[in-house]
PDB file of N, CA and C in Angstrom:
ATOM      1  N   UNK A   1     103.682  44.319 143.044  1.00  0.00           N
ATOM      2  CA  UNK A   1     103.164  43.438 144.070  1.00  0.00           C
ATOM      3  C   UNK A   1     101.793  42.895 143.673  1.00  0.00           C
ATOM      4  N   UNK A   2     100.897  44.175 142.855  1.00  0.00           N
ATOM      5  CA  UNK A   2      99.419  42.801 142.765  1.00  0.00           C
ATOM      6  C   UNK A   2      99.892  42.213 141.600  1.00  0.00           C
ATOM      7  N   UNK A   3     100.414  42.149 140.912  1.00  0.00           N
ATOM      8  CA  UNK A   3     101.160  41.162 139.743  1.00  0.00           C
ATOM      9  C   UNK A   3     101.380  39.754 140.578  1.00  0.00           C
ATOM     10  N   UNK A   4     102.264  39.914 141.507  1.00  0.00           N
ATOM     11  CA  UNK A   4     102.830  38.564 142.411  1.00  0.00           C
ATOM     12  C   UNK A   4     101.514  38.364 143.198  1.00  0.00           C
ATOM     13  N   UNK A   5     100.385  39.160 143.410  1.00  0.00           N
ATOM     14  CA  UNK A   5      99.511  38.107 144.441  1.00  0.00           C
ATOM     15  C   UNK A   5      98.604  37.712 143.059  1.00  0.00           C
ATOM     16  N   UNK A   6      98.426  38.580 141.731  1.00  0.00           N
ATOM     17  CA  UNK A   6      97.619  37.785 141.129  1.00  0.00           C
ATOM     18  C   UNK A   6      97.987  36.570 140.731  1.00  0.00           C
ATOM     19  N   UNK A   7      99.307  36.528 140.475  1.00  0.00           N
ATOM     20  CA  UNK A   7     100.219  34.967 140.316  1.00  0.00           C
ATOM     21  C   UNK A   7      99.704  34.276 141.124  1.00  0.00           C
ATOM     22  N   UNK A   8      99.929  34.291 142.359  1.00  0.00           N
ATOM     23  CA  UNK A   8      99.529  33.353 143.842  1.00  0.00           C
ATOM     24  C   UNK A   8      97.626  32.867 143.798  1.00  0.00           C
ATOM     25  N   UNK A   9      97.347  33.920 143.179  1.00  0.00           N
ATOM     26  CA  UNK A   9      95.934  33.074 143.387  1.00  0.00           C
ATOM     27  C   UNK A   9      95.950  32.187 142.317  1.00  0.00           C
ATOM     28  N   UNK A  10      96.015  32.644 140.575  1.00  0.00           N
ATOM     29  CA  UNK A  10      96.008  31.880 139.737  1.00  0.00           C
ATOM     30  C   UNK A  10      96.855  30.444 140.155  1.00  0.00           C
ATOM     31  N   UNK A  11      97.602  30.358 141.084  1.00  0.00           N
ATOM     32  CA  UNK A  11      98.541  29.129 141.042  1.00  0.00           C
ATOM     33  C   UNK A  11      97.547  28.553 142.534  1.00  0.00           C
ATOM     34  N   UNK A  12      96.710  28.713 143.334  1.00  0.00           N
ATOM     35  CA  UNK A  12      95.866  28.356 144.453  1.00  0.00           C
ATOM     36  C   UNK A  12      94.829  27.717 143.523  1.00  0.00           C
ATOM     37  N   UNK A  13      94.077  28.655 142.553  1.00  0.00           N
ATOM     38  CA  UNK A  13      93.300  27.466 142.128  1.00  0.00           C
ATOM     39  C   UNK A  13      93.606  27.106 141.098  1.00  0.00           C
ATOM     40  N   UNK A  14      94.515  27.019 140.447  1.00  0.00           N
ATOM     41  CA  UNK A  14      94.971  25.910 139.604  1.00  0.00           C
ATOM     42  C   UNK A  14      95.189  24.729 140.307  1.00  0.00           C
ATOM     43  N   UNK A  15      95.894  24.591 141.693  1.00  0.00           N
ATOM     44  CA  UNK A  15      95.820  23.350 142.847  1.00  0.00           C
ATOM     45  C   UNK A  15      94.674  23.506 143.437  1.00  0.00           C
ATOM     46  N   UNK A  16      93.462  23.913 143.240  1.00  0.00           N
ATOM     47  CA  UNK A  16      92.548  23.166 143.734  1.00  0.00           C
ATOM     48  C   UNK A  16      91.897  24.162 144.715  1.00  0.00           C
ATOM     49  N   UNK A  17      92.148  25.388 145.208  1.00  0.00           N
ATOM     50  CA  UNK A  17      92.198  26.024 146.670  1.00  0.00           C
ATOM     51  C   UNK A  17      92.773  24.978 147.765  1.00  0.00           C
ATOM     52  N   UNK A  18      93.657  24.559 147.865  1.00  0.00           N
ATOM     53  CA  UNK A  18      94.241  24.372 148.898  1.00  0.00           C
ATOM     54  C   UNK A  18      94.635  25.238 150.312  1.00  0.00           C
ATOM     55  N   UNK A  19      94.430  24.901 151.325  1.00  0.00           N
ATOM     56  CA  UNK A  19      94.383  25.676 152.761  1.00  0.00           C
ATOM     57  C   UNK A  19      96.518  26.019 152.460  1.00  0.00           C
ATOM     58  N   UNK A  20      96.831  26.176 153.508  1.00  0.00           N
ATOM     59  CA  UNK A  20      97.773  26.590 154.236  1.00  0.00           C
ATOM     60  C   UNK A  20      99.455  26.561 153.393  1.00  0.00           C
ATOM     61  N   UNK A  21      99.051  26.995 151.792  1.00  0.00           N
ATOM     62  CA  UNK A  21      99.997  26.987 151.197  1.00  0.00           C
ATOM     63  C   UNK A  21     100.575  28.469 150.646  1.00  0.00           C
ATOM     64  N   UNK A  22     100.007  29.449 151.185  1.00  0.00           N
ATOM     65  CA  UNK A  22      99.953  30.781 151.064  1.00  0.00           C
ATOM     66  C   UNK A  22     101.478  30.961 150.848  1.00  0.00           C
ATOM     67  N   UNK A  23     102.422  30.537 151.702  1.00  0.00           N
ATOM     68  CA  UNK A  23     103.700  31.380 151.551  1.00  0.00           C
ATOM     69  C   UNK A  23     104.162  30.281 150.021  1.00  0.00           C
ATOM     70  N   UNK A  24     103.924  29.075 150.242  1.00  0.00           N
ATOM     71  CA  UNK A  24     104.381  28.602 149.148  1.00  0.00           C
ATOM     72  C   UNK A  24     104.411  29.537 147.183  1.00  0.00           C
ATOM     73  N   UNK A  25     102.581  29.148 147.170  1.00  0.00           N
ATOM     74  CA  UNK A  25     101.919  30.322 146.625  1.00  0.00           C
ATOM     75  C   UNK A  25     103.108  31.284 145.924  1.00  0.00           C
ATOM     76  N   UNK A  26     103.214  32.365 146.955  1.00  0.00           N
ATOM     77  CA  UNK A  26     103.519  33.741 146.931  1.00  0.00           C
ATOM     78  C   UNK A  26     104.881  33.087 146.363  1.00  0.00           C
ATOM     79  N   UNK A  27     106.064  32.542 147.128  1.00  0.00           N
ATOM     80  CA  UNK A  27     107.143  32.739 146.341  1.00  0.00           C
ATOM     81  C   UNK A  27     107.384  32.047 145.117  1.00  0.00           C
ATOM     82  N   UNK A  28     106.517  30.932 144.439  1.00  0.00           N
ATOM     83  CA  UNK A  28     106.340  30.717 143.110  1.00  0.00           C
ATOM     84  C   UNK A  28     106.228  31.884 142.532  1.00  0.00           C
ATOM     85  N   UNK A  29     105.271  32.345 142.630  1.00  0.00           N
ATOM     86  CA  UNK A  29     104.440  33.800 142.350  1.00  0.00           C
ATOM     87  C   UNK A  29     105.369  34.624 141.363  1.00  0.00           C
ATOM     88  N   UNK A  30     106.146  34.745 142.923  1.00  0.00           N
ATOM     89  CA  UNK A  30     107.303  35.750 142.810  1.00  0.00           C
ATOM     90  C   UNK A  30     108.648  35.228 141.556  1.00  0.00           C
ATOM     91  N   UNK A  31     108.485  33.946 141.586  1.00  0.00           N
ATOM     92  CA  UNK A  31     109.671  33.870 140.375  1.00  0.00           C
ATOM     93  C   UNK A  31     109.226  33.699 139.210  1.00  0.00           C
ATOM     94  N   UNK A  32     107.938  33.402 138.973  1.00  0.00           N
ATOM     95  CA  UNK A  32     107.224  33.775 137.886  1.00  0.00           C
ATOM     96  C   UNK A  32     107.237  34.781 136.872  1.00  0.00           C
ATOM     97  N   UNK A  33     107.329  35.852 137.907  1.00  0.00           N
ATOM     98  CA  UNK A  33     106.857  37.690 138.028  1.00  0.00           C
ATOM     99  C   UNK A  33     108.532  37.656 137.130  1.00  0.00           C
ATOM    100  N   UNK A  34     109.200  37.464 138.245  1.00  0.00           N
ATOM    101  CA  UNK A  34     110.800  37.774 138.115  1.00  0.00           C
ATOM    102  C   UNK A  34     111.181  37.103 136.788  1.00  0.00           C
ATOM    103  N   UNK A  35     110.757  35.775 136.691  1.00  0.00           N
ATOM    104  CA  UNK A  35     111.242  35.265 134.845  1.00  0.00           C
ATOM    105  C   UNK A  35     110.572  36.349 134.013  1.00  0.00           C
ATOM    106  N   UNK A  36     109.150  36.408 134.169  1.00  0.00           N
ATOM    107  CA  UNK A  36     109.047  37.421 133.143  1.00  0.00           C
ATOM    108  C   UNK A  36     109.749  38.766 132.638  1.00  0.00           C
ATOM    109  N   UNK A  37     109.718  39.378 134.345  1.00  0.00           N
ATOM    110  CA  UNK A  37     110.672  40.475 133.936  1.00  0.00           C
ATOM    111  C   UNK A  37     111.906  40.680 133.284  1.00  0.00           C
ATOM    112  N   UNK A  38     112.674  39.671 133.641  1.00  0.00           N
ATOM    113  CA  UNK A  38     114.150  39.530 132.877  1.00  0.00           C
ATOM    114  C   UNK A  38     114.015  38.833 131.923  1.00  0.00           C
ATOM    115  N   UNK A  39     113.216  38.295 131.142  1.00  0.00           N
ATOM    116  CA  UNK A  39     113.038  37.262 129.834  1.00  0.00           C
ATOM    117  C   UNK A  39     112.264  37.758 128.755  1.00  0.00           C
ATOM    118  N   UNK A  40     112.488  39.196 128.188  1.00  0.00           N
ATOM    119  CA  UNK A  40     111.790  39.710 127.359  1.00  0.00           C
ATOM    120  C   UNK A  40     111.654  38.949 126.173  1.00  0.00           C
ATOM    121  N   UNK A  41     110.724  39.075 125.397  1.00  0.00           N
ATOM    122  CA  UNK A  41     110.182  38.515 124.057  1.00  0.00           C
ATOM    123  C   UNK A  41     111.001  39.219 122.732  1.00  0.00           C
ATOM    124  N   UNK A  42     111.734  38.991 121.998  1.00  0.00           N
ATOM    125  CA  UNK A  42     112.653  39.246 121.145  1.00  0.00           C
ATOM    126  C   UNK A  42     112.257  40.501 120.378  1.00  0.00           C
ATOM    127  N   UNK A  43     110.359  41.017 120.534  1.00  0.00           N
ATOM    128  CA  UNK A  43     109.940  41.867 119.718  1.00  0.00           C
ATOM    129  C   UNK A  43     109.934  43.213 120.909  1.00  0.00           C
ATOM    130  N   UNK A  44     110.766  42.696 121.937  1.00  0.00           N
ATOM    131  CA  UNK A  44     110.815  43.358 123.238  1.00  0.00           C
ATOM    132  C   UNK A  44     109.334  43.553 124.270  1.00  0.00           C
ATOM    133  N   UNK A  45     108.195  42.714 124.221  1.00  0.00           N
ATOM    134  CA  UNK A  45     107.179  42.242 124.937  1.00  0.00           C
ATOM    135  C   UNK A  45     107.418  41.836 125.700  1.00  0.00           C
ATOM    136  N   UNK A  46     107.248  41.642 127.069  1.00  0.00           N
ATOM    137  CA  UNK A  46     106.542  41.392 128.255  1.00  0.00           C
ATOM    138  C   UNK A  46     106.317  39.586 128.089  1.00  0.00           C
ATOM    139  N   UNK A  47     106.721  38.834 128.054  1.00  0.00           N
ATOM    140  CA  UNK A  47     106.563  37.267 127.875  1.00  0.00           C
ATOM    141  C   UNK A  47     105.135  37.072 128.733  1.00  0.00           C
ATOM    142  N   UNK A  48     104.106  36.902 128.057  1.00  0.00           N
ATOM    143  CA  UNK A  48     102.958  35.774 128.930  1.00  0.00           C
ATOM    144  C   UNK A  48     102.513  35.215 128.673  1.00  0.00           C
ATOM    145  N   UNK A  49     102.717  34.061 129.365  1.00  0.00           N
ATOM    146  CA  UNK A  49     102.153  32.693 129.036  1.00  0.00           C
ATOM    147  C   UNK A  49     100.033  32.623 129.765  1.00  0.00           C
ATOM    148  N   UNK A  50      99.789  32.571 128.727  1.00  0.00           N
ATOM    149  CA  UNK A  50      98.147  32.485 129.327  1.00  0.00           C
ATOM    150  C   UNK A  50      97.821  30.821 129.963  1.00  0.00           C
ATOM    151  N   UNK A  51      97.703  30.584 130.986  1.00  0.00           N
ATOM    152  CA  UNK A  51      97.046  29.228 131.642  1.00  0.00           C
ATOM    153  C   UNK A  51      95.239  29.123 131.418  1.00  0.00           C
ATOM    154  N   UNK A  52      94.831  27.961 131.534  1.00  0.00           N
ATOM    155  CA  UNK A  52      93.426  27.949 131.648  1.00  0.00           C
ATOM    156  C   UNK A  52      92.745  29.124 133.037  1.00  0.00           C
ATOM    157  N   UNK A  53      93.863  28.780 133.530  1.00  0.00           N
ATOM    158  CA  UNK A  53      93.000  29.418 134.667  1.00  0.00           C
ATOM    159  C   UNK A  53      93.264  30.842 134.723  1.00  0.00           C
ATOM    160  N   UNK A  54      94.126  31.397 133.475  1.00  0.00           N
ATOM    161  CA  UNK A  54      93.635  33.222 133.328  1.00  0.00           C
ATOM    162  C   UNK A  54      92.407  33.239 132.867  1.00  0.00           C
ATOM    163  N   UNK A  55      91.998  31.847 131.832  1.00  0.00           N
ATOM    164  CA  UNK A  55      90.951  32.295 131.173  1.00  0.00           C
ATOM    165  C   UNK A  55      89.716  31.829 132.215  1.00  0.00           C
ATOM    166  N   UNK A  56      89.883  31.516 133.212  1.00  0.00           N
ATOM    167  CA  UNK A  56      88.258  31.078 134.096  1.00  0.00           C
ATOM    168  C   UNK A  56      88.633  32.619 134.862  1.00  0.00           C
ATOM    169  N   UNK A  57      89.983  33.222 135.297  1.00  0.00           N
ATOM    170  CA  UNK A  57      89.028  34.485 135.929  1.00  0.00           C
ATOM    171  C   UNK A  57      89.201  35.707 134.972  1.00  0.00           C
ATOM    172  N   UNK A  58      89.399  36.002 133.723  1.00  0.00           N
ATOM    173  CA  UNK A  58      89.106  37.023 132.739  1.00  0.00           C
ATOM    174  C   UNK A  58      87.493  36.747 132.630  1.00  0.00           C
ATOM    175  N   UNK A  59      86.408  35.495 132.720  1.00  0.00           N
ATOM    176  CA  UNK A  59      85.386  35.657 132.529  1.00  0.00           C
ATOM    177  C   UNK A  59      84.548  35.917 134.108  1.00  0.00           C
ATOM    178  N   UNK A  60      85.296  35.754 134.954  1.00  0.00           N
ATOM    179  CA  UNK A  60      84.384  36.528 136.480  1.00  0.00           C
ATOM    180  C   UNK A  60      84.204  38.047 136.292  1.00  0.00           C
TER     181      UNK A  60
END
């Protein structure tokens, strides 16, 4: 579960902080989470794709 809300924020401000899109958010989130899980990396890794916006909050 904080896997899927850290998804949901990274995808809030990637749009900007937008108000009242919370449930939207979350179930992107959630199929995100879910591709990764079932879409292993051939060396059997964990697939992640890094966005700009892991790298603005790895430096907070």
């Amino acid at each position: 579960m904080d896997e899927i809300r850290h998804e949901a924020y990274l995808l809030w401000l990637q749009e900007g902080c937008p108000e009242g899109r919370e449930v939207e958010h979350w179930l992107a989130a959630k199929e995100i989470v879910r591709h990764r899980l079932t879409h292993p990396k051939p060396n059997g890794d964990v697939e992640m794709e890094l966005r700009p916006t892991d790298r603005l909050v790895e430096q907070l």
